[in-house]
Structures are given as C-alpha cells and as structure tokens.
Protein backbone atom coordinates (compact mmCIF):
# COMPACT_ATOMS: atom_id res chain seq x y z
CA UNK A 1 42.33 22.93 22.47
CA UNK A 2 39.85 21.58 25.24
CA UNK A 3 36.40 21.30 24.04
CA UNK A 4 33.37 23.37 25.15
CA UNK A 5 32.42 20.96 27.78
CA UNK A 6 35.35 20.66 29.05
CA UNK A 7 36.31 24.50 29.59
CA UNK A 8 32.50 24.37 30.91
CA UNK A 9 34.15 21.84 33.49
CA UNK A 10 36.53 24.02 34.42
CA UNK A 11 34.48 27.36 34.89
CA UNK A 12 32.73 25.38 37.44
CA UNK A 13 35.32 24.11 39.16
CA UNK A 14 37.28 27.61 39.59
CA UNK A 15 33.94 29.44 39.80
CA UNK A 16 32.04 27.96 43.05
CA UNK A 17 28.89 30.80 42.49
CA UNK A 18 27.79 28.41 40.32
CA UNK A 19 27.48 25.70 42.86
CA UNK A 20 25.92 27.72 45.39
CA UNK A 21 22.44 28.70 44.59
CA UNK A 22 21.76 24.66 44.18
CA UNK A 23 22.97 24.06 47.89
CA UNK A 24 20.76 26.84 48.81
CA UNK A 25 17.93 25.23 46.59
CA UNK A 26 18.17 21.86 48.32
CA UNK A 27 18.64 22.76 51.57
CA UNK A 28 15.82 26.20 52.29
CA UNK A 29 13.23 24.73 50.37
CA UNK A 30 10.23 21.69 49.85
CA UNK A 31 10.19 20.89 46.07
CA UNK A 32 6.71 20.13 45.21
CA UNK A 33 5.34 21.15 41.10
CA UNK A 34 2.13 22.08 41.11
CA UNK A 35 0.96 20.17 37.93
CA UNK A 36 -1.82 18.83 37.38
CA UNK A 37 -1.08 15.73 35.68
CA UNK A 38 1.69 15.04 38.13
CA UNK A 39 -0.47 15.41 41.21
CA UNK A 40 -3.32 13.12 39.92
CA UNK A 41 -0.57 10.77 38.80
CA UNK A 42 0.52 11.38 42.51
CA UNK A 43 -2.43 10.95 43.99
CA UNK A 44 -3.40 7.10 42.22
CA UNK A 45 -0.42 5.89 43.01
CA UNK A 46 -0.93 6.16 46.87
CA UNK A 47 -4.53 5.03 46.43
CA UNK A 48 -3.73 1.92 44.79
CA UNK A 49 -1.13 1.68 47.23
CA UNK A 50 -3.26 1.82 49.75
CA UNK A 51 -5.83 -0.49 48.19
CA UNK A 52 -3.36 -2.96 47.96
CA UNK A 53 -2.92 -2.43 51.70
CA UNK A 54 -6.63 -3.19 52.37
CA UNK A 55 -6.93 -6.16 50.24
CA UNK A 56 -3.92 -7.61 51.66
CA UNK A 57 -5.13 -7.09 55.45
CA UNK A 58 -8.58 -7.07 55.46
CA UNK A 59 -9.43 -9.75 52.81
CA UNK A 60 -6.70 -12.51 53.22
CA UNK A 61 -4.17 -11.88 56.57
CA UNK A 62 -7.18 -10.69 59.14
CA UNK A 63 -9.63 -13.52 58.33
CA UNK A 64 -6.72 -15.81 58.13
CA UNK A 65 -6.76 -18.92 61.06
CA UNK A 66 -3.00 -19.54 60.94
CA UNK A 67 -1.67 -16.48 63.57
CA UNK A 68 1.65 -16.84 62.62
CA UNK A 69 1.21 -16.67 58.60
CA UNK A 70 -0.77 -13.27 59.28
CA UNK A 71 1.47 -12.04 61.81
CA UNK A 72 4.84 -12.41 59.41
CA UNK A 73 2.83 -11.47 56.16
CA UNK A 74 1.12 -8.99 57.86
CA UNK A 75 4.61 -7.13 59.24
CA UNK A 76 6.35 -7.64 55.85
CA UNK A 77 4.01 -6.23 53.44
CA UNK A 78 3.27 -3.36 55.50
CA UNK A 79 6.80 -2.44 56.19
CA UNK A 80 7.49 -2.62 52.75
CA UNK A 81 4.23 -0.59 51.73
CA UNK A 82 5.78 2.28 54.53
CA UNK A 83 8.76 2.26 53.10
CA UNK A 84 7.42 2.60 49.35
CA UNK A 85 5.27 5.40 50.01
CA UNK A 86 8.09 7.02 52.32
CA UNK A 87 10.13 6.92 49.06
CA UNK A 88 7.42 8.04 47.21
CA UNK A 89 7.79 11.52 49.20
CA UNK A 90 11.27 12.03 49.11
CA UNK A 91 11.38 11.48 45.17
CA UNK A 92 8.00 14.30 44.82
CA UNK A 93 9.19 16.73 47.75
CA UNK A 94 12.76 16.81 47.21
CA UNK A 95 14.50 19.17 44.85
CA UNK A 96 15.91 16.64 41.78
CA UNK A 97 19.04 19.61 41.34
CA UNK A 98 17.48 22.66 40.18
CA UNK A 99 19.32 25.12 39.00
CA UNK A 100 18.73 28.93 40.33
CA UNK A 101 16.71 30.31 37.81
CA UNK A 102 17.42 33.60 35.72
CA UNK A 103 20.81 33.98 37.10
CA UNK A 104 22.18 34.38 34.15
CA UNK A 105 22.26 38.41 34.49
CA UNK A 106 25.05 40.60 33.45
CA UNK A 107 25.99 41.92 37.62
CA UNK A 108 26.29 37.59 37.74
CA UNK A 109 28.35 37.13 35.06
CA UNK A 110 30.41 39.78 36.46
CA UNK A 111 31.14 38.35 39.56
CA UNK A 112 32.39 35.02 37.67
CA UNK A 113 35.56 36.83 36.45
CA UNK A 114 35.60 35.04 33.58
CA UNK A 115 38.68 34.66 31.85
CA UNK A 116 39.28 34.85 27.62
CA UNK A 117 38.27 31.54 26.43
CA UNK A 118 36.51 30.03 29.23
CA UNK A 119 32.79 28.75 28.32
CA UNK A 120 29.32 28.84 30.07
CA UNK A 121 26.16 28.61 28.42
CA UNK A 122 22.53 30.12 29.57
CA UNK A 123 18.89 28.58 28.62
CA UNK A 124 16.94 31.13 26.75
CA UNK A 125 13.90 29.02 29.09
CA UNK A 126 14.16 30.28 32.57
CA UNK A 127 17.68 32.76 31.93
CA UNK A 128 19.88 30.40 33.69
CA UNK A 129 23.53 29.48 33.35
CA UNK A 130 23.51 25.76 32.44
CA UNK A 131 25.67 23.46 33.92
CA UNK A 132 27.19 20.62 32.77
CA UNK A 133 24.72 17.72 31.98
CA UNK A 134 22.06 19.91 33.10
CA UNK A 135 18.60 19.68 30.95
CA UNK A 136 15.57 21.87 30.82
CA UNK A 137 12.49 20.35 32.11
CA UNK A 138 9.17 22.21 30.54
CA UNK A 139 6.85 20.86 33.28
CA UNK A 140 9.35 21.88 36.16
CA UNK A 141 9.97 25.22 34.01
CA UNK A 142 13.55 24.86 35.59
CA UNK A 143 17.20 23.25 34.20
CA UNK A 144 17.93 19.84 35.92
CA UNK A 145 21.49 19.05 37.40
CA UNK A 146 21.64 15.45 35.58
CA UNK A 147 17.92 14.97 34.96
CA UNK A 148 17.02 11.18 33.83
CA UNK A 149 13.54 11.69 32.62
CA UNK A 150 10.11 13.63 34.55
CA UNK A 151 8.31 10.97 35.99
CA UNK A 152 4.62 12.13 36.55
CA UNK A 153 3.57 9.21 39.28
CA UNK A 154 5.91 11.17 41.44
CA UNK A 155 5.48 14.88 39.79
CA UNK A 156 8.63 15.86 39.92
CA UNK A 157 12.10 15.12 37.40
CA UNK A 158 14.50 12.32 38.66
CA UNK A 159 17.52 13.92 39.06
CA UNK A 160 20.98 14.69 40.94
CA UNK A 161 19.30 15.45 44.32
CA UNK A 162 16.38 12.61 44.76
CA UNK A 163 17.63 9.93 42.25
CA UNK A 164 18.31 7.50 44.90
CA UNK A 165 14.58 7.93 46.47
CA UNK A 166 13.28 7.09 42.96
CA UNK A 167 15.02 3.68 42.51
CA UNK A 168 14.27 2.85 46.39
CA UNK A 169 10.40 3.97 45.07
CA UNK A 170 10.46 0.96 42.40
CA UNK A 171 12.27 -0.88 44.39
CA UNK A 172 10.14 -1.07 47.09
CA UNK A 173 6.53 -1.04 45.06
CA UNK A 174 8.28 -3.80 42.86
CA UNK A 175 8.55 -5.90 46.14
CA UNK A 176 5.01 -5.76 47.64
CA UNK A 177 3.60 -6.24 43.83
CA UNK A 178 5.61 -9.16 44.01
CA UNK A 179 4.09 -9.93 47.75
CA UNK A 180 0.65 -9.18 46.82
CA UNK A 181 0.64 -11.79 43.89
CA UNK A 182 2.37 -14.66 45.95
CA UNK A 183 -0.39 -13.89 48.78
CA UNK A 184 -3.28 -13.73 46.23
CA UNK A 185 -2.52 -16.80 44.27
CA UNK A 186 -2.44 -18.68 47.80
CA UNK A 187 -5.24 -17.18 49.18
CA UNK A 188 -7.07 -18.42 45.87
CA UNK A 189 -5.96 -21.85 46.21
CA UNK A 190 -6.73 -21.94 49.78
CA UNK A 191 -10.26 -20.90 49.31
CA UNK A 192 -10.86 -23.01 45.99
CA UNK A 193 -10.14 -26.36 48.42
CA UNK A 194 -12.93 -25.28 50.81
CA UNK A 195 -15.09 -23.66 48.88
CA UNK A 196 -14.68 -20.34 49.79
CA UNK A 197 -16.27 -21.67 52.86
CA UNK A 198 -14.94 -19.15 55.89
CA UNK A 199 -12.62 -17.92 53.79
CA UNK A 200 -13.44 -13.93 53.86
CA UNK A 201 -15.50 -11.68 56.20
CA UNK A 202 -16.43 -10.72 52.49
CA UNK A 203 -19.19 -12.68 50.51
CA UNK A 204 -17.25 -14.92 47.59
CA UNK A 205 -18.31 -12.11 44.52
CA UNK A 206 -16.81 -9.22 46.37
CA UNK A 207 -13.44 -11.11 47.14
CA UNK A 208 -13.12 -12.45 43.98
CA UNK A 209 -13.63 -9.10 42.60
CA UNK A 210 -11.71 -7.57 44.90
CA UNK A 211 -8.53 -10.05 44.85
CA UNK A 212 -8.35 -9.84 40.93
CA UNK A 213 -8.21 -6.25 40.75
CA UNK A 214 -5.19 -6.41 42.82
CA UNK A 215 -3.63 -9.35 40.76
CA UNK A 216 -3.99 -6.74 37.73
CA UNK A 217 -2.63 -4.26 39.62
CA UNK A 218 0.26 -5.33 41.02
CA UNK A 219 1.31 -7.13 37.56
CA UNK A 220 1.56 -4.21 35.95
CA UNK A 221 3.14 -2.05 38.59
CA UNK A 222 5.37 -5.14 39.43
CA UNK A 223 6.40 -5.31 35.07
CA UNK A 224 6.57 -1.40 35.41
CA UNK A 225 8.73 -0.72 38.35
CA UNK A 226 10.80 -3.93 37.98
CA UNK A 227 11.95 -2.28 34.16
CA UNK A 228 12.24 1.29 35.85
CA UNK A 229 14.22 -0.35 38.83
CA UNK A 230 16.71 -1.93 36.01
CA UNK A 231 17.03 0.82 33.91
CA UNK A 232 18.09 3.08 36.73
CA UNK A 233 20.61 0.73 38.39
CA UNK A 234 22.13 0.36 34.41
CA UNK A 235 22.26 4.65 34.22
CA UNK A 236 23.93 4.98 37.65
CA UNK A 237 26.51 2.02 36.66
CA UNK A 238 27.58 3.62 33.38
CA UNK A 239 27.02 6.81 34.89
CA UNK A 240 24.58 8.18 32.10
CA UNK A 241 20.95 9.24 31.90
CA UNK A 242 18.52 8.57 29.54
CA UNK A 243 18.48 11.62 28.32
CA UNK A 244 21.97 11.05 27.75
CA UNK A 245 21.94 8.02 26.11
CA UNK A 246 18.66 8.54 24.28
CA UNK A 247 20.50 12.25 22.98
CA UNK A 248 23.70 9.97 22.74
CA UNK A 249 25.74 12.30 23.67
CA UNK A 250 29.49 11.81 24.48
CA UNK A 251 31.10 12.09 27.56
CA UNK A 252 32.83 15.42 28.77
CA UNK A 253 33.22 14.20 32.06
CA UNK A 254 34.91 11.96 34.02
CA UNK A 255 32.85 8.68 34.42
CA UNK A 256 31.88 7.64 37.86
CA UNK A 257 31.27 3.49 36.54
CA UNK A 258 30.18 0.67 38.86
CA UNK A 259 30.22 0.53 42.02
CA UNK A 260 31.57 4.28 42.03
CA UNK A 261 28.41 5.37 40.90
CA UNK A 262 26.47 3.94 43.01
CA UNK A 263 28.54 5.00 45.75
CA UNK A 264 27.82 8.41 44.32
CA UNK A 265 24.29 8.09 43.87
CA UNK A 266 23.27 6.52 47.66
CA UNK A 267 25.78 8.19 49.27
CA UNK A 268 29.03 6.45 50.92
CA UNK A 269 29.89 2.57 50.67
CA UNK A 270 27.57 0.13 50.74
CA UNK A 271 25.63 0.08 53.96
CA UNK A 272 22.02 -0.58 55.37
CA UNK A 273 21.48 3.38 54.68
CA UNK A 274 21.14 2.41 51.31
CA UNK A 275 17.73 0.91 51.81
CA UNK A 276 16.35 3.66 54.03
CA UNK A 277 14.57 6.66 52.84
CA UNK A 278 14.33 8.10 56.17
CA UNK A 279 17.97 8.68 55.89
CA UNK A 280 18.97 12.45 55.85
CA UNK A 281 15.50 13.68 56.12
CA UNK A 282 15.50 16.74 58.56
CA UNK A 283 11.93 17.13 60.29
CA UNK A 284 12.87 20.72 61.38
CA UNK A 285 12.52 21.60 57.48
CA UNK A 286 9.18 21.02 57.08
CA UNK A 287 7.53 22.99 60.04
CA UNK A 288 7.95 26.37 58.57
CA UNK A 289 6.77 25.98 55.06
CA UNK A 290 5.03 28.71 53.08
CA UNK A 291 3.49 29.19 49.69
CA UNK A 292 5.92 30.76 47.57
CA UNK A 293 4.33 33.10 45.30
CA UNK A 294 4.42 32.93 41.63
CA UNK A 295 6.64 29.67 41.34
CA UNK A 296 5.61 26.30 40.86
CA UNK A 297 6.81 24.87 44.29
CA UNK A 298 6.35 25.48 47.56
CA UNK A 299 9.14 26.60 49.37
CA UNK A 300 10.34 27.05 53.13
C-alpha cells in the first residue's frame, strides 16, 4: 500500500489544477509582504549596504593616489554591491511558490475527479490544498511550495520560486564583506605609516570612526551570510530544507542530490547564468502594478 505522500505524489501528477494557480501566481503578480518587521529588516540591509558603498569610495578609493588601485577596487566592489542588492530584490519581490489560497472548496475538489483512495490534504490556515513539501508560513499567511525558512532581511520566505536569488544574495554580500575588510585593514596600515597625513578628505576621528564601523559590519554580515551561503548550498545538494531536516521528516519523494539539485535550483547546467540575477527578470511585469486589496502583496 503506497503511503500518504506518495498517493499525494500521484494526485498531483494526474491532477495538473493543482499546478496551475502557482504558474499563475509567479507569473501575474510582484510578491512583496507588507510586514513590518520584514520591511525594516529590508530597509537596513540596503542602508548598510549602501554605507558600505560610501566608506569604500569616498573614504579610501577617491582620496587614494594610486589610479589604478582605485580604478580596479573601485569597479569590483561596486559591481559586486549591484549585484547584491539586485539579488536582494528578486529574493523580496518574487513569489517563493505560493500556493493559491482557499482553493480548497468543494466546486475544486470536484473538478479533481478524485479517485477512491487517492490523498490530498488542505491547511485549516488559509483553506488551501497542500502540496507536497509545502509549509505554512504565518507571516506570509500563505503555504510555501518547499519553504526553507522566512528570512526577514529580505521579507519574504525562501522558497521553490526565489531560492536561487537568496543564495546569490549571501553570496554576493559575503563577497564585498570580505572586500570591505581586505580594503579597510590596508587602508589602516597605509595611513598608520604616514600618519594619517593626506590620507582622507575626512579629518583622522571621523575616518577612524567611520572605517571601524564598517570593519564591524561587514564581520558580522561576512560570518552571517558566509553560514547562510553554506547551509543553502548543503539543502539544495541533499535536496532538503531546513524545515525538513529540522522536522526530520523522511523522504516521499524522489531526491534530486548533487549536482541535480543544483541544476534544479539555478536552472539548467552549469553556466555564467548562474551568477546573474538579472536572468529571467521581465521588465514588462513591473509597469502595470496595482495595490491588491485586502492581501498582503502587491500584485500586477
């Protein structure tokens, strides 16, 4: 006799309703939860971002004499900073896998045909039919196709749809944290040997005070997002969330392990699309958005 999850399995499979209302999800619609939490998280992460970004420019590359040490600094931070905060976006304004909510209705099951013996189950939350490895989220108020965790620095669940933006997010913020220290610890020793002596358009207090905030700063985002970065690359390559493997829960599906998860996760073999969260974004989307009423995301 197949087990629960498995006849679950196979009422998706043979039932493609089920699919449906999550293609429509991802494709009609900016994602964005309007929580509170979330968007303040939201919002400090671009500022000290973008702190980072003035530090880095405007206290050590600008005032810099060497042209060619600002110039290549200069380029790589802030093409890595772009791309951090471009991933940033995708993870908050893209739907993580929602699924439709209060669906669950008697005219839907209906339509399902179900036959004697086949399995689906509904959250009593938001009246949906659950999926497979789907989870309720209380801050999204919605069930998440294969929802790791919700991540408030990007308000929004890390899920089916937008897990790849999240680990190009730490990916990226792990790499200028990592930039940002190698530059200040330089720029200290530079300015120690001449006594801060034409060192900074700034006066010596405000640098100082300036370039050790970001040295805190970028530690712990760099011990933060380095961790987050290896945790997610060790859930896509055993092909289980945390949620999974904090629930432990056992496998009903079939594993996607390796390289085949990844390949799931990014989308095709390995290529330079990987690293680009530009990739797949259609502008056309987001020139028609609206408020929709009553929800918790705006939708277009």
């Amino acid at each position: 006799m197949q087990s629960s999850g498995h006849r679950l399995r196979d009422v998706e499979q043979h039932h493609p309703l089920l699919g449906s209302g999550e293609e429509e999800v991802a494709v009609g619609r900016i994602w964005f939860i309007q929580d509170g939490c979330g968007m303040v998280c939201a919002f400090m992460t671009w500022f000290l971002v973008l702190y980072a970004e003035f530090v880095v420019n405007f206290v050590m590359l600008l005032p810099s004499k060497s042209f060619w040490y600002s110039l290549i600094n200069g380029v790589a931070f802030n093409f890595l900073a772009v791309l951090a905060l471009a991933s940033h976006l995708r993870t908050m304004l893209t739907d993580p896998g929602a699924v439709p909510k209060g669906n669950a209705t008697k005219e839907y099951m209906d339509s399902l045909q179900l036959k004697p013996g086949e399995v689906i189950y509904k959250c009593p939350k938001c009246c949906s039919i659950k999926p497979e490895r789907a989870h309720h989220c209380s801050i999204c108020k919605r069930c998440i196709r294969k929802m790791d965790h919700h991540c408030p620095w990007v308000n929004n669940c890390v899920g089916e749809n937008n897990q790849r933006f999240f680990v190009l997010f730490t990916m990226y913020i792990a790499s200028i944290s990592l930039h940002a220290l190698c530059l200040s610890g330089f720029h200290f020793f530079t300015c120690v040997k001449v006594q801060w002596s034409e060192c900074s358009d700034f006066s010596p207090p405000v640098a100082v005070m300036l370039l050790i905030f970001l040295c805190l700063e970028a530690l712990l985002f760099l011990t933060f997002t380095a961790v987050m970065f290896g945790t997610q690359i060790h859930s896509i390559c055993n092909d289980e969330t945390e949620i999974e493997r904090l629930k432990n829960e056992k496998p009903t599906w079939e594993r996607r392990v390796r390289w085949e998860g990844m390949k799931a996760v990014f989308g095709g073999p390995p290529s330079l699309l990987w690293f680009n969260p530009f990739a797949g974004l259609r502008l056309r989307r987001l020139l028609m958005v609206h408020t929709r009423k009553g929800g918790s995301e705006f939708s277009v």
